[in-house]
Protein backbone atom coordinates (compact mmCIF):
# COMPACT_ATOMS: atom_id res chain seq x y z
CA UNK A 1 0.00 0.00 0.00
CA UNK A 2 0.98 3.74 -0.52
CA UNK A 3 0.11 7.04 -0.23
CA UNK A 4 1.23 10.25 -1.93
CA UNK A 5 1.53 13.35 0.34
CA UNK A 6 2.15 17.43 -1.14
CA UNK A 7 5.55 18.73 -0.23
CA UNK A 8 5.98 22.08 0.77
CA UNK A 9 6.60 24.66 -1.80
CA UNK A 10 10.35 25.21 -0.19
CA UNK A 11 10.93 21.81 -1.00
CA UNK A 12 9.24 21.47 -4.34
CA UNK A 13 12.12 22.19 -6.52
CA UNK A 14 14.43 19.68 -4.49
CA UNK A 15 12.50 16.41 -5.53
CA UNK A 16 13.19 13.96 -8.65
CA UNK A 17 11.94 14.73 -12.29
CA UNK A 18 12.30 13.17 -15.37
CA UNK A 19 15.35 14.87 -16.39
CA UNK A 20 17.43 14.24 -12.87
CA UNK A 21 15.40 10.63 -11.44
CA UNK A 22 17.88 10.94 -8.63
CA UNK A 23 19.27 14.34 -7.68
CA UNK A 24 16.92 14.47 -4.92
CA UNK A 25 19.00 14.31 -0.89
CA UNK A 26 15.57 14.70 0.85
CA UNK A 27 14.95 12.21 3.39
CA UNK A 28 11.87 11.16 4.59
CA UNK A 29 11.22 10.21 8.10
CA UNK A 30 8.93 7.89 10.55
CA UNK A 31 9.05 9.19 13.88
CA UNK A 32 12.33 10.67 13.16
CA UNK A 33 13.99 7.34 11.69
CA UNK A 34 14.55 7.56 8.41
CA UNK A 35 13.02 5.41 5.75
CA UNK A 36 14.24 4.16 2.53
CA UNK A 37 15.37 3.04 0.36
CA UNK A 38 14.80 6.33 -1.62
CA UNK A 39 14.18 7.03 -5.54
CA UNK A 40 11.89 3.58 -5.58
CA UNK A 41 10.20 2.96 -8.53
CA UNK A 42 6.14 3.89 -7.86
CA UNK A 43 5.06 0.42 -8.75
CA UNK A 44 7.12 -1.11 -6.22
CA UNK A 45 6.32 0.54 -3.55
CA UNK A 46 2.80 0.02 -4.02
CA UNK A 47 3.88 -3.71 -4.26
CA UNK A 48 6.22 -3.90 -1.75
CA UNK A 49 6.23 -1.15 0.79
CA UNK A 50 8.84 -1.35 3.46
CA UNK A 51 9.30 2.15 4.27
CA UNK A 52 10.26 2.64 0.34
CA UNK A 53 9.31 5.97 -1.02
CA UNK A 54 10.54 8.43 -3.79
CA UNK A 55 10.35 12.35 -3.90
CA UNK A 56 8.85 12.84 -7.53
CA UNK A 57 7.67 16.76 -8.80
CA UNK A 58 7.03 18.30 -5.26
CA UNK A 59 5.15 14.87 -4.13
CA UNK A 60 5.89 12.31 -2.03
CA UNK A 61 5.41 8.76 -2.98
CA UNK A 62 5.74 6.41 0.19
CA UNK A 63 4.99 3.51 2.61
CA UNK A 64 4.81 3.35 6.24
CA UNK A 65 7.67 0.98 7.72
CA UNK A 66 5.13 -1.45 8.29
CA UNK A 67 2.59 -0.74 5.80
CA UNK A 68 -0.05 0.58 8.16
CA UNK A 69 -2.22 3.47 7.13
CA UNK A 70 0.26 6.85 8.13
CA UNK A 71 -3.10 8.60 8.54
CA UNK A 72 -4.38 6.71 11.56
CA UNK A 73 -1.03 4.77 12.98
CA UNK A 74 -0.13 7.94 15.06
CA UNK A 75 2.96 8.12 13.15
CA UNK A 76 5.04 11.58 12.27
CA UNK A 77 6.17 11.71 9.06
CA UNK A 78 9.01 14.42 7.54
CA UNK A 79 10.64 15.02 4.87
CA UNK A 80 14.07 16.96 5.89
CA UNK A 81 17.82 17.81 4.10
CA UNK A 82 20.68 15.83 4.96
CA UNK A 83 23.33 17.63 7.06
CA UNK A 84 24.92 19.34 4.58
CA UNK A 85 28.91 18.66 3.09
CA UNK A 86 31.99 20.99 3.14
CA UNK A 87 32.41 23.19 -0.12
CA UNK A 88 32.79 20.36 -2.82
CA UNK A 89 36.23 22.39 -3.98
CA UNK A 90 39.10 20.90 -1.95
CA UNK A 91 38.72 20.03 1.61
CA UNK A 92 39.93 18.41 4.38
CA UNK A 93 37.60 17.30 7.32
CA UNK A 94 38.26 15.95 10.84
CA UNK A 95 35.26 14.35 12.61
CA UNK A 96 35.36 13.37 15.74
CA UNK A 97 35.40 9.65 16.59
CA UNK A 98 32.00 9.04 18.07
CA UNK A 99 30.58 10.48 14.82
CA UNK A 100 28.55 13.42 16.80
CA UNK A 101 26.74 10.61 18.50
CA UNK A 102 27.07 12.22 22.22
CA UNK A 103 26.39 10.17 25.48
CA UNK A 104 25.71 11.41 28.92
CA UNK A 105 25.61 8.87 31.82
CA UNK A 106 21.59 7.95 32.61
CA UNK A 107 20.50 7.63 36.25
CA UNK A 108 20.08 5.08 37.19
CA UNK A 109 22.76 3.04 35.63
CA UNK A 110 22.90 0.65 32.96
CA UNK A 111 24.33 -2.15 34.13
CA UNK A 112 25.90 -5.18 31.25
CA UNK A 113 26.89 -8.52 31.52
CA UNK A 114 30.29 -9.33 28.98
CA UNK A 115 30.28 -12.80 27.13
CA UNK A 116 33.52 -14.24 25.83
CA UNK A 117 37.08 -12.25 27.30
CA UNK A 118 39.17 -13.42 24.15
CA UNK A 119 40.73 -10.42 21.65
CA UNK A 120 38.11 -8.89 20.92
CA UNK A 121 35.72 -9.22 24.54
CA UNK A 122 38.94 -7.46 25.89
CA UNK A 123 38.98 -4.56 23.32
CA UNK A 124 35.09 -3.69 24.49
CA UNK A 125 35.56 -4.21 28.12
CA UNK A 126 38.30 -1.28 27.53
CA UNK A 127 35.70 1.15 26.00
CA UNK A 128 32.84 -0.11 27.94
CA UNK A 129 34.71 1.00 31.23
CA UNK A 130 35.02 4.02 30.05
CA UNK A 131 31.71 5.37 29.77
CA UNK A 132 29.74 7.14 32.59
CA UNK A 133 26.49 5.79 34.03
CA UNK A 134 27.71 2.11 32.48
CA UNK A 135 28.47 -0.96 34.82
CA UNK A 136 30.26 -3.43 34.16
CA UNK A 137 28.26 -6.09 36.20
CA UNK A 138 29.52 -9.66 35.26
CA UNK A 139 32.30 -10.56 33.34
CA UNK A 140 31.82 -14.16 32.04
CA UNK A 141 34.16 -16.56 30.01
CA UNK A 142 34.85 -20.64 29.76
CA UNK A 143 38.51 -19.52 30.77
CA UNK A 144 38.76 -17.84 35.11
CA UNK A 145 42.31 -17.01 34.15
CA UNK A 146 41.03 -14.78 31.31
CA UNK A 147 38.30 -13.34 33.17
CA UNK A 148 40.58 -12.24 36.16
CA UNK A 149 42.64 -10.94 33.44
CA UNK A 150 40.74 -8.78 32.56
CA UNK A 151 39.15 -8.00 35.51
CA UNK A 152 42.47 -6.94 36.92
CA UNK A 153 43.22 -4.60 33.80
CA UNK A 154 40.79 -2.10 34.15
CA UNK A 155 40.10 -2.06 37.91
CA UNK A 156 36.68 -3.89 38.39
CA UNK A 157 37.44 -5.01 41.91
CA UNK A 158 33.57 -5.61 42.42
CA UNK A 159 32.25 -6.71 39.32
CA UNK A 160 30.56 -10.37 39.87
CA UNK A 161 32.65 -13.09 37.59
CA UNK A 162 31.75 -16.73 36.67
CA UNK A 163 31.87 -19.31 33.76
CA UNK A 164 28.19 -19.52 34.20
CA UNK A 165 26.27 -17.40 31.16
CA UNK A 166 23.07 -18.16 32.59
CA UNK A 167 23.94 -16.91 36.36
CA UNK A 168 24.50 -13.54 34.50
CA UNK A 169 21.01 -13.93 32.69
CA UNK A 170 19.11 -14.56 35.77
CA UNK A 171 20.24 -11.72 37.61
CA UNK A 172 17.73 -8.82 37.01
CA UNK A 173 20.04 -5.84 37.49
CA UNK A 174 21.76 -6.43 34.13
CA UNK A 175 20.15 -4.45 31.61
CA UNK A 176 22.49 -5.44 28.45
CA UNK A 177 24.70 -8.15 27.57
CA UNK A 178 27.55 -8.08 24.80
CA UNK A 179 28.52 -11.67 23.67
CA UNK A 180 31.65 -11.88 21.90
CA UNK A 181 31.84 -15.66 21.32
CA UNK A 182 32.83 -17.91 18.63
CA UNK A 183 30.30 -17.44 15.50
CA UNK A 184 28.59 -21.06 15.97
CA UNK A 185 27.73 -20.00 19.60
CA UNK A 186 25.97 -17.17 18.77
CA UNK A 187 22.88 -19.09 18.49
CA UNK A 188 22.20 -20.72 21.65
CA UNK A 189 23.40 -17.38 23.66
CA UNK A 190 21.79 -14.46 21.99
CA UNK A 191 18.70 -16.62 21.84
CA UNK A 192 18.62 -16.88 25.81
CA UNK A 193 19.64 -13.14 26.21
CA UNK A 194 16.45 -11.91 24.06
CA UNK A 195 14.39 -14.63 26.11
CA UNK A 196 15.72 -13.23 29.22
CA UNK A 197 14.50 -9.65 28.05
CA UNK A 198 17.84 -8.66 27.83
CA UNK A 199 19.17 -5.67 25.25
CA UNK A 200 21.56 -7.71 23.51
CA UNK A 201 25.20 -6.36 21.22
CA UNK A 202 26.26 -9.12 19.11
CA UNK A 203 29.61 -9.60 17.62
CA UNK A 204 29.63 -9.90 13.94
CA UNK A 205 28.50 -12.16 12.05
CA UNK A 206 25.50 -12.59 13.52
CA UNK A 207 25.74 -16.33 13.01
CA UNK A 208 27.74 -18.69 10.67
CA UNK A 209 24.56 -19.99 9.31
CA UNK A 210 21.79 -18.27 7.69
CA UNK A 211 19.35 -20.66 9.33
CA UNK A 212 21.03 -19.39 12.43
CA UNK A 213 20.79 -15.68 11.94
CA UNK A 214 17.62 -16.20 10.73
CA UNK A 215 16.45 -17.45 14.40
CA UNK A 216 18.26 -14.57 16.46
CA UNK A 217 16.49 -12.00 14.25
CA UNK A 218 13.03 -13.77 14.90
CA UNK A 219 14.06 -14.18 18.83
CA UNK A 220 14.68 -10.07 18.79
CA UNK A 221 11.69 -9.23 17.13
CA UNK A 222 9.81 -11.11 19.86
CA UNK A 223 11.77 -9.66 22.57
CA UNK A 224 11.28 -5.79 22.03
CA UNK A 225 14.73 -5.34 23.14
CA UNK A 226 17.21 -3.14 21.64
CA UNK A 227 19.41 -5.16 19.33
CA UNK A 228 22.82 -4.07 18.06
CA UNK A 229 25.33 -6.06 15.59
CA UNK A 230 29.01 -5.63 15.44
CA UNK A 231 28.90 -4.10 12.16
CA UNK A 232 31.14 -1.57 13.38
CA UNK A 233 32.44 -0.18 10.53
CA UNK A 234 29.23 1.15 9.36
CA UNK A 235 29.62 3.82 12.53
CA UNK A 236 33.54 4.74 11.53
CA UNK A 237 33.23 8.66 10.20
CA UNK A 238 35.18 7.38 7.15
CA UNK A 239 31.69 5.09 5.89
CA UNK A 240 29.68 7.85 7.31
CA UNK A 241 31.09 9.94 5.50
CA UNK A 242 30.76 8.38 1.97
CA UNK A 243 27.45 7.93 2.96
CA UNK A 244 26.43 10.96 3.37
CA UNK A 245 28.23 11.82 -0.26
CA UNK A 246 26.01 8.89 -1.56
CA UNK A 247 22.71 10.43 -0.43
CA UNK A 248 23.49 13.79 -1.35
CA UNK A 249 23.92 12.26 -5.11
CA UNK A 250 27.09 14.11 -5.50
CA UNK A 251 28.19 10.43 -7.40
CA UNK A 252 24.62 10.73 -9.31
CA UNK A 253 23.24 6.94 -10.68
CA UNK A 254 25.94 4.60 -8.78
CA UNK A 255 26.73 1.77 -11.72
CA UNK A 256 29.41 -0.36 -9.95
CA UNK A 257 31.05 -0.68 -6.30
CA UNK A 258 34.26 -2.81 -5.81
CA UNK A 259 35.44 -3.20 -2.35
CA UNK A 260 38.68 -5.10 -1.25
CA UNK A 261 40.52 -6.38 1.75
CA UNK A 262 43.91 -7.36 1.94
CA UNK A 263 44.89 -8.91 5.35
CA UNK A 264 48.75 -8.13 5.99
CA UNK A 265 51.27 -11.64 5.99
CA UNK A 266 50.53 -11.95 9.69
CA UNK A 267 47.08 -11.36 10.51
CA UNK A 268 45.94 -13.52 7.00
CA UNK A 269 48.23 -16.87 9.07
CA UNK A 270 46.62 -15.85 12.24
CA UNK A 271 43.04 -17.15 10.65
CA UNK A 272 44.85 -20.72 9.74
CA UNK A 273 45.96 -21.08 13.46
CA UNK A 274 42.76 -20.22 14.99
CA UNK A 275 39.17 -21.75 15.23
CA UNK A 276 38.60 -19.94 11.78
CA UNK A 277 40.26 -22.20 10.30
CA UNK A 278 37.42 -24.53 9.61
CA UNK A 279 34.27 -23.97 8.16
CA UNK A 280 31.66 -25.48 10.47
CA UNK A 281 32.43 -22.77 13.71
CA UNK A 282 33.20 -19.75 11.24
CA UNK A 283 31.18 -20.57 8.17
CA UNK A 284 33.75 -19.63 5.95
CA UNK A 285 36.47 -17.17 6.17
CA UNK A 286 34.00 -14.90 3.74
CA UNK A 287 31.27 -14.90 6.48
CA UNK A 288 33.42 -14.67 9.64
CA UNK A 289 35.39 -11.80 7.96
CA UNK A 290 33.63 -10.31 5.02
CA UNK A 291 30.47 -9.80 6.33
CA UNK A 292 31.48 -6.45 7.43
CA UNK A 293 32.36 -5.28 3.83
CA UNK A 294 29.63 -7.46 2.27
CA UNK A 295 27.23 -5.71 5.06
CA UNK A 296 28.69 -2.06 3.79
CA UNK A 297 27.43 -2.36 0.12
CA UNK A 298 23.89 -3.23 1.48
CA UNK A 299 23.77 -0.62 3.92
CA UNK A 300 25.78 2.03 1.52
CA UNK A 301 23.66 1.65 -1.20
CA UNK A 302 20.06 1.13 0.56
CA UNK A 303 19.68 -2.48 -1.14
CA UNK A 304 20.50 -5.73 -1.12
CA UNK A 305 22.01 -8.69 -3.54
CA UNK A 306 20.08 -9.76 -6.00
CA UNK A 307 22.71 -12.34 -7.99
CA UNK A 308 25.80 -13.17 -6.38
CA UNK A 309 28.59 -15.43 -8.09
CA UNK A 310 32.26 -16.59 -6.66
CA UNK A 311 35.55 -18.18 -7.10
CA UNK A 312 38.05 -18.77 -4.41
CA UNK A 313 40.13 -21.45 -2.38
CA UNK A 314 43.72 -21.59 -0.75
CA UNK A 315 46.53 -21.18 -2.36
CA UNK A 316 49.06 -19.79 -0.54
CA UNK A 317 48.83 -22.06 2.37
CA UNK A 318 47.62 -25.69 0.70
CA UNK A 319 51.24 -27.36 0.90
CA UNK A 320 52.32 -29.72 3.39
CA UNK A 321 52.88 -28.71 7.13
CA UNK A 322 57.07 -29.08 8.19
CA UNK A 323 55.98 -29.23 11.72
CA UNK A 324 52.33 -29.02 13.33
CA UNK A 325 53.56 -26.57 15.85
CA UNK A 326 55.88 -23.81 15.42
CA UNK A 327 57.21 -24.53 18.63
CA UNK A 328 59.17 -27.44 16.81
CA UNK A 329 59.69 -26.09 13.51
CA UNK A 330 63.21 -26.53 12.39
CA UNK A 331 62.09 -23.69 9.90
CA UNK A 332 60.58 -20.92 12.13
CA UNK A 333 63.50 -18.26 12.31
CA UNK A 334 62.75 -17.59 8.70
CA UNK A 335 59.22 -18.51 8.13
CA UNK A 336 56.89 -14.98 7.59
CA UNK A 337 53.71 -16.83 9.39
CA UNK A 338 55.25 -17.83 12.55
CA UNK A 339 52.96 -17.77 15.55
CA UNK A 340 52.94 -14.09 17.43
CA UNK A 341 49.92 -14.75 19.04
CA UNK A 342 48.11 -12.29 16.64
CA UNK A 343 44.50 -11.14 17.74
CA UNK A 344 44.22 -13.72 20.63
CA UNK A 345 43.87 -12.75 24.13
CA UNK A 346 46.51 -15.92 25.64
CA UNK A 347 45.98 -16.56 29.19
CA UNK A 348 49.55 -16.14 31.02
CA UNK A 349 49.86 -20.26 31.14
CA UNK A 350 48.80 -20.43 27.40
CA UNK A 351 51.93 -17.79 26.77
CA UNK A 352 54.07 -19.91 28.39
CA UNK A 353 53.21 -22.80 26.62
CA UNK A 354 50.87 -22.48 23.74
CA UNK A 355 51.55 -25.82 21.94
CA UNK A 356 50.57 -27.43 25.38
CA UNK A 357 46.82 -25.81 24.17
CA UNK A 358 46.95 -26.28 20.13
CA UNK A 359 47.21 -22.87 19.81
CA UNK A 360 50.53 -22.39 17.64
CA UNK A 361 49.77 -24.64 14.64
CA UNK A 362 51.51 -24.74 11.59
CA UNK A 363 49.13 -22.45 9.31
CA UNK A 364 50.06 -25.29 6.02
CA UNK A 365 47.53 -27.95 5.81
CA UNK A 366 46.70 -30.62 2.78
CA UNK A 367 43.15 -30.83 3.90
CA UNK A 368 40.24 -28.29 3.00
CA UNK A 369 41.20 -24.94 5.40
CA UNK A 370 39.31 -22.08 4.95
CA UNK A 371 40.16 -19.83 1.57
CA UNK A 372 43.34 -17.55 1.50
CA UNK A 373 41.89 -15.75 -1.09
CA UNK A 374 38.23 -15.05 -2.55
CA UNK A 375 36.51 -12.52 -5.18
CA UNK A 376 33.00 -12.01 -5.50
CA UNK A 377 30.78 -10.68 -8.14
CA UNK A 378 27.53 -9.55 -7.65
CA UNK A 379 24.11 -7.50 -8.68
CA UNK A 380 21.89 -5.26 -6.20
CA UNK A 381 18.24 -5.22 -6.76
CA UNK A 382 19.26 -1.28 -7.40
CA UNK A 383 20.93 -2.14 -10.83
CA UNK A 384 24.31 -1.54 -8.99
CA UNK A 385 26.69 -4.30 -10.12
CA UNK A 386 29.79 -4.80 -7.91
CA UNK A 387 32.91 -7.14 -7.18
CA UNK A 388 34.89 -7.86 -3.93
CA UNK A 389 37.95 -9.29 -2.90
CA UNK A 390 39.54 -11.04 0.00
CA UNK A 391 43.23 -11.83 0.01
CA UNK A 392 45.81 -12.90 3.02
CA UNK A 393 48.64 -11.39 0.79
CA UNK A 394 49.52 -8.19 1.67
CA UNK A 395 52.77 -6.99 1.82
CA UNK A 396 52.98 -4.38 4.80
CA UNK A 397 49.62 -3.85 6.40
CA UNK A 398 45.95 -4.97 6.07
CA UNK A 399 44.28 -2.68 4.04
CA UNK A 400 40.47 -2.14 3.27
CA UNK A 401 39.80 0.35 -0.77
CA UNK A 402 36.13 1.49 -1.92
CA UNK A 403 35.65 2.56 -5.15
CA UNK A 404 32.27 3.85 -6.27
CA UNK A 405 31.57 4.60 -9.54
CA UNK A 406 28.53 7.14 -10.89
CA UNK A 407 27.04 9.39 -13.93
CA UNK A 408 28.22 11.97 -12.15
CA UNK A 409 31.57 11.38 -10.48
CA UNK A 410 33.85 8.58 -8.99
CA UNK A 411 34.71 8.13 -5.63
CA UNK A 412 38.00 6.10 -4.42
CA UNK A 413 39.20 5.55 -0.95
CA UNK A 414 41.23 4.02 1.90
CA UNK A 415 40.16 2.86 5.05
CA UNK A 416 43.30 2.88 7.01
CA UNK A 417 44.61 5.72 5.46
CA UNK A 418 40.88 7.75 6.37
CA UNK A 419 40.90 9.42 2.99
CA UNK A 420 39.00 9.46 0.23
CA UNK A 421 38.33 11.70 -3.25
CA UNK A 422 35.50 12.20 -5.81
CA UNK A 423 36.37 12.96 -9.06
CA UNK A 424 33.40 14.91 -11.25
CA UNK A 425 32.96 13.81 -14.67
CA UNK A 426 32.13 17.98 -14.97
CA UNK A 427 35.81 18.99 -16.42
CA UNK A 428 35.73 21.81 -14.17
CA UNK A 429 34.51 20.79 -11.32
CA UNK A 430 37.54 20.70 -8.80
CA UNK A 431 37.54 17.81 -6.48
CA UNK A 432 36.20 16.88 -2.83
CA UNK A 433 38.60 15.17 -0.85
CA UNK A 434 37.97 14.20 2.47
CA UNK A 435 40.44 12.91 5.11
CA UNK A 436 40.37 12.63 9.15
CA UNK A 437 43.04 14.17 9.83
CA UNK A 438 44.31 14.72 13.32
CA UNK A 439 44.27 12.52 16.52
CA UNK A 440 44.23 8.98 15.70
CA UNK A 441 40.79 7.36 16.17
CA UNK A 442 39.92 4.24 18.08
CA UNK A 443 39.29 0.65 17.11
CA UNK A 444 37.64 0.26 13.45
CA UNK A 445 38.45 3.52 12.45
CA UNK A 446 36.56 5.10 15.24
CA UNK A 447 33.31 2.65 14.76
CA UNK A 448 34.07 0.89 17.75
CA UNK A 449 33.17 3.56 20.23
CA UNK A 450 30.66 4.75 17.98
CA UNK A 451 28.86 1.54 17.67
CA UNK A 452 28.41 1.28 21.37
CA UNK A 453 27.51 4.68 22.08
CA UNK A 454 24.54 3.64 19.65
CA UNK A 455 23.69 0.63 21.47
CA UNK A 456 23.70 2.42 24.81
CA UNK A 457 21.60 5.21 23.82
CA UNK A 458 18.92 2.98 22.75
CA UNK A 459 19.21 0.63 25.82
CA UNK A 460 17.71 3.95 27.69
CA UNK A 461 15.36 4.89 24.96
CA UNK A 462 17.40 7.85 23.81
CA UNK A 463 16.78 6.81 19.86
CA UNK A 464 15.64 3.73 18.53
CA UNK A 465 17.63 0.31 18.43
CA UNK A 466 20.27 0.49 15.59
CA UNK A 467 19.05 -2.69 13.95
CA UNK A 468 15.69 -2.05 12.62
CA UNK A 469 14.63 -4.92 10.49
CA UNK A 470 15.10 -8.21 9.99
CA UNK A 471 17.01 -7.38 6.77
CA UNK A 472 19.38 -4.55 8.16
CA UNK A 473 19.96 -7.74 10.73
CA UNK A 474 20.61 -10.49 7.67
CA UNK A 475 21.74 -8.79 4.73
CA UNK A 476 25.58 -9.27 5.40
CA UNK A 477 25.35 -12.35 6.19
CA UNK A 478 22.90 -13.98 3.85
CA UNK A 479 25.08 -11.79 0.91
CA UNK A 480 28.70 -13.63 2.48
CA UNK A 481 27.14 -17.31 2.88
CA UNK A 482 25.58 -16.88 -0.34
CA UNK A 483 28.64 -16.08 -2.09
CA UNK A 484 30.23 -19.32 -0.61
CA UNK A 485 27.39 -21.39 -1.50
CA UNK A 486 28.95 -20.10 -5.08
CA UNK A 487 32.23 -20.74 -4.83
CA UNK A 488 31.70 -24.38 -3.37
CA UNK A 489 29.02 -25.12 -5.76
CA UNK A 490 30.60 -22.96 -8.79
CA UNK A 491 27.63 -21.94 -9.73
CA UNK A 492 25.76 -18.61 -9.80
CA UNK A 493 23.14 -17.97 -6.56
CA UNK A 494 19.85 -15.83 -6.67
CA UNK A 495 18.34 -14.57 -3.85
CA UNK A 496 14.65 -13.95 -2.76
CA UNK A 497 12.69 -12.10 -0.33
CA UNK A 498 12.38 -14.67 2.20
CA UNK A 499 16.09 -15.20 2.17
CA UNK A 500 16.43 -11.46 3.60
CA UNK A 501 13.49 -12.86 6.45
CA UNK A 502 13.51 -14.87 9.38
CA UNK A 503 11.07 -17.90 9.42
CA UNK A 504 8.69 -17.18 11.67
CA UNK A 505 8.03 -13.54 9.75
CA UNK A 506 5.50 -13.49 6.61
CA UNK A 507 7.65 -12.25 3.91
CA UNK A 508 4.91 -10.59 1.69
């Protein structure tokens, strides 16, 4: 169902016409969340709805997010400008590393429960510590050396500590609970945290199977809790940022994407040593790790894959192992993967000894490891075609590039480096470039502390929970295990509306 609503007169030359179907950077709003996608075709969003609408001759065409009648479902609806970019001659920009998101500490407090103290549990105790009006009340993990760890580390002399995930669950002061698990747990935990009423932040992906995912996202929309995904690099200023240059249609039409990631020598082995290393707890090395760039072209672009095709395996590390630890490698002085203990949090006994726990392995393997390197080629239901690639070969650092390509210009970026440049197709036109220059930001580029500022502000109803739908929740992973259902299968995979849907949802 849709309606059509007058625009004001002030806003009537800013919409879509025949001549420019997508100059328009109006946004329309629910209740101050913004809907989209935007510039949807009239027929489909009388077909399809979903908070699709399009700005057409000083109309609006649109949907409610739900398809409800906006007249009677006590709804607000707006239609306002983006925040608006620097002069598009040539500028620099520094933005802060919470992205303008501000936080102020809520009375009374919110108190969380952690879940899982390995690399990256550690890195979000850190930040969680440091915000104001936020408890740390139970830190929980299969290891009590790793939990006193990092119990000792930032000063939580009080904080109540266990093994036990469900002792943390039954206690009713904690509001929140971030697990940080290995994917194939992610399952059984966040469904008990949603059951337990709990708001719940979920490392990425949200599971290594879709079937999985697909059962969180139906356990949060029966909860009514808050629900946030580690997606983090969709809150680092650099994404943001491009964003905001999409949906001002500075790039006009966008015709291709291509995305890369190129894990330095180091942290590429430090997936063959790990649990990533096989498919069944990860899913693949392209849903464990990829999901986060796979996620970024759906939530970039406001769609979602419609055909996605891949080839990939391993390469670099399918020979046979000199030694299965590297502990008692004849060869280790000179070998560029030796064990470092990269991204792992090692317990002070594991340190000492970590072939005692299986946890320096040789990273060369005859048998079927996950891929060293991957590309994928796909098409949105936009018209946006795209490619991506994944490769453990880099020479210095891990690096993450974005290009975008439009009618009217081309953008082309680098994460690490927080730059990036459009170039007009005008001749004249000088162009924008956009860096973050100054301090250094946090983890992910800044997304890190961003992400759980987010989550935090929605735990006490301070904006709305930063997933929304059940797509927003799926679309990186469905996209990643789709494009290794191509590359085992070698053939080409199309995707549906219920694939984007959990189960127990009606997908029409």
């Amino acid at each position: 169902m849709a309606w059509v609503a007058r625009l004001p007169p002030q806003l009537g030359d800013e919409t879509d016409n025949n001549d420019s179907p997508y100059r328009s950077s109006l946004r329309l709003l629910e209740n101050g969340t913004e809907l989209g996608p935007a510039h949807a075709v009239h027929a489909t969003i009388q077909a399809s709805g979903d908070g699709r609408y399009s700005l057409w001759m000083g109309v609006v065409y649109f949907s409610s997010s739900d398809g409800s009648d906006p007249n009677t479902n006590g709804r607000i609806y707006s239609v306002e400008r983006p925040p608006p970019l620097p002069d598009s001659r040539s500028v620099l920009r520094t933005i802060a590393p919470v992205s303008g998101i501000q936080w102020s500490a809520p009375d009374p407090p919110l108190r969380c429960a952690l879940v899982g103290l390995g690399n990256r549990g550690r890195a979000l105790a850190r930040i969680i510590a440091g915000f104001a009006g936020v408890e740390i009340a139970w830190l929980v993990d299969a290891a009590p050396a790793r939990v006193a760890q990092v119990q000792a580390e930032i000063n939580l002399p009080e904080t109540r500590t266990g093994t036990d995930f469900i002792a943390a669950l039954e206690d009713p002061a904690v509001d929140a609970v971030f697990i940080m698990l290995p994917d194939h747990l992610h399952r059984v935990f966040a469904e008990q945290a949603f059951r337990a009423s709990k708001h719940v932040f979920l490392e990425k992906p949200i599971a290594n199977t879709t079937a999985d995912g697909k059962a969180i996202v139906a356990a949060w929309m029966a909860s009514g809790r808050v629900f946030q995904l580690g997606h983090v690099l969709r809150w680092a200023p650099f994404y943001q940022a491009i964003r905001n240059v999409i949906r001002q249609n500075l790039l006009g039409p966008i015709r291709v994407i291509s995305l890369s990631e190129q894990l330095s020598v180091a942290h590429g082995a430090s997936f063959l040593r790990r649990w990533h290393a096989d498919a069944d707890p990860s899913g693949s090395l392209i849903v464990h790790k990829s999901c986060h760039d796979l996620d970024l072209v759906c939530w970039l672009l406001d769609s979602r894959p419609r055909v996605v095709g891949s080839l990939g395996g391993s390469s670099t590390f399918h020979r046979p192992a000199p030694s299965p630890f590297c502990s008692q490698c004849a060869v280790r002085a000179s070998c560029p993967y030796v064990d470092v203990g990269l991204h792992e949090n090692r317990t002070e006994a594991e340190r000492a000894d970590p072939t005692a726990y299986g946890l320096d392995r040789c990273v060369f393997r005859l048998d079927d490891p996950i891929v060293d390197n991957q590309v994928v080629s796909f098409e949105l239901e936009s018209g946006t075609r795209g490619t991506y690639y994944l490769a453990m070969q880099g020479p210095v650092r891990s690096e993450r590039r974005i290009t975008l390509i439009g009618d009217a210009a081309r953008l082309d970026g680098v994460f690490e480096d927080g730059r990036f440049t459009v170039a007009y197709t005008e001749p004249d036109r000088q162009p924008l470039v956009w860096s973050t220059k100054g301090p250094k930001l946090s983890g992910h580029g800044g997304g890190d502390i961003a992400s759980v500022t987010s989550f935090f502000n929605a735990c006490v109803e301070r904006s709305p929970s930063p997933i929304k739908t059940a797509q927003d929740a799926l679309a990186g992973l469905v996209f990643a295990a789709s494009a290794e259902r191509s590359r085992t299968s070698h053939q080409m995979v199309t995707l549906k509306d219920e694939d984007f849907q959990p189960e127990s949802v009606d997908s029409g």
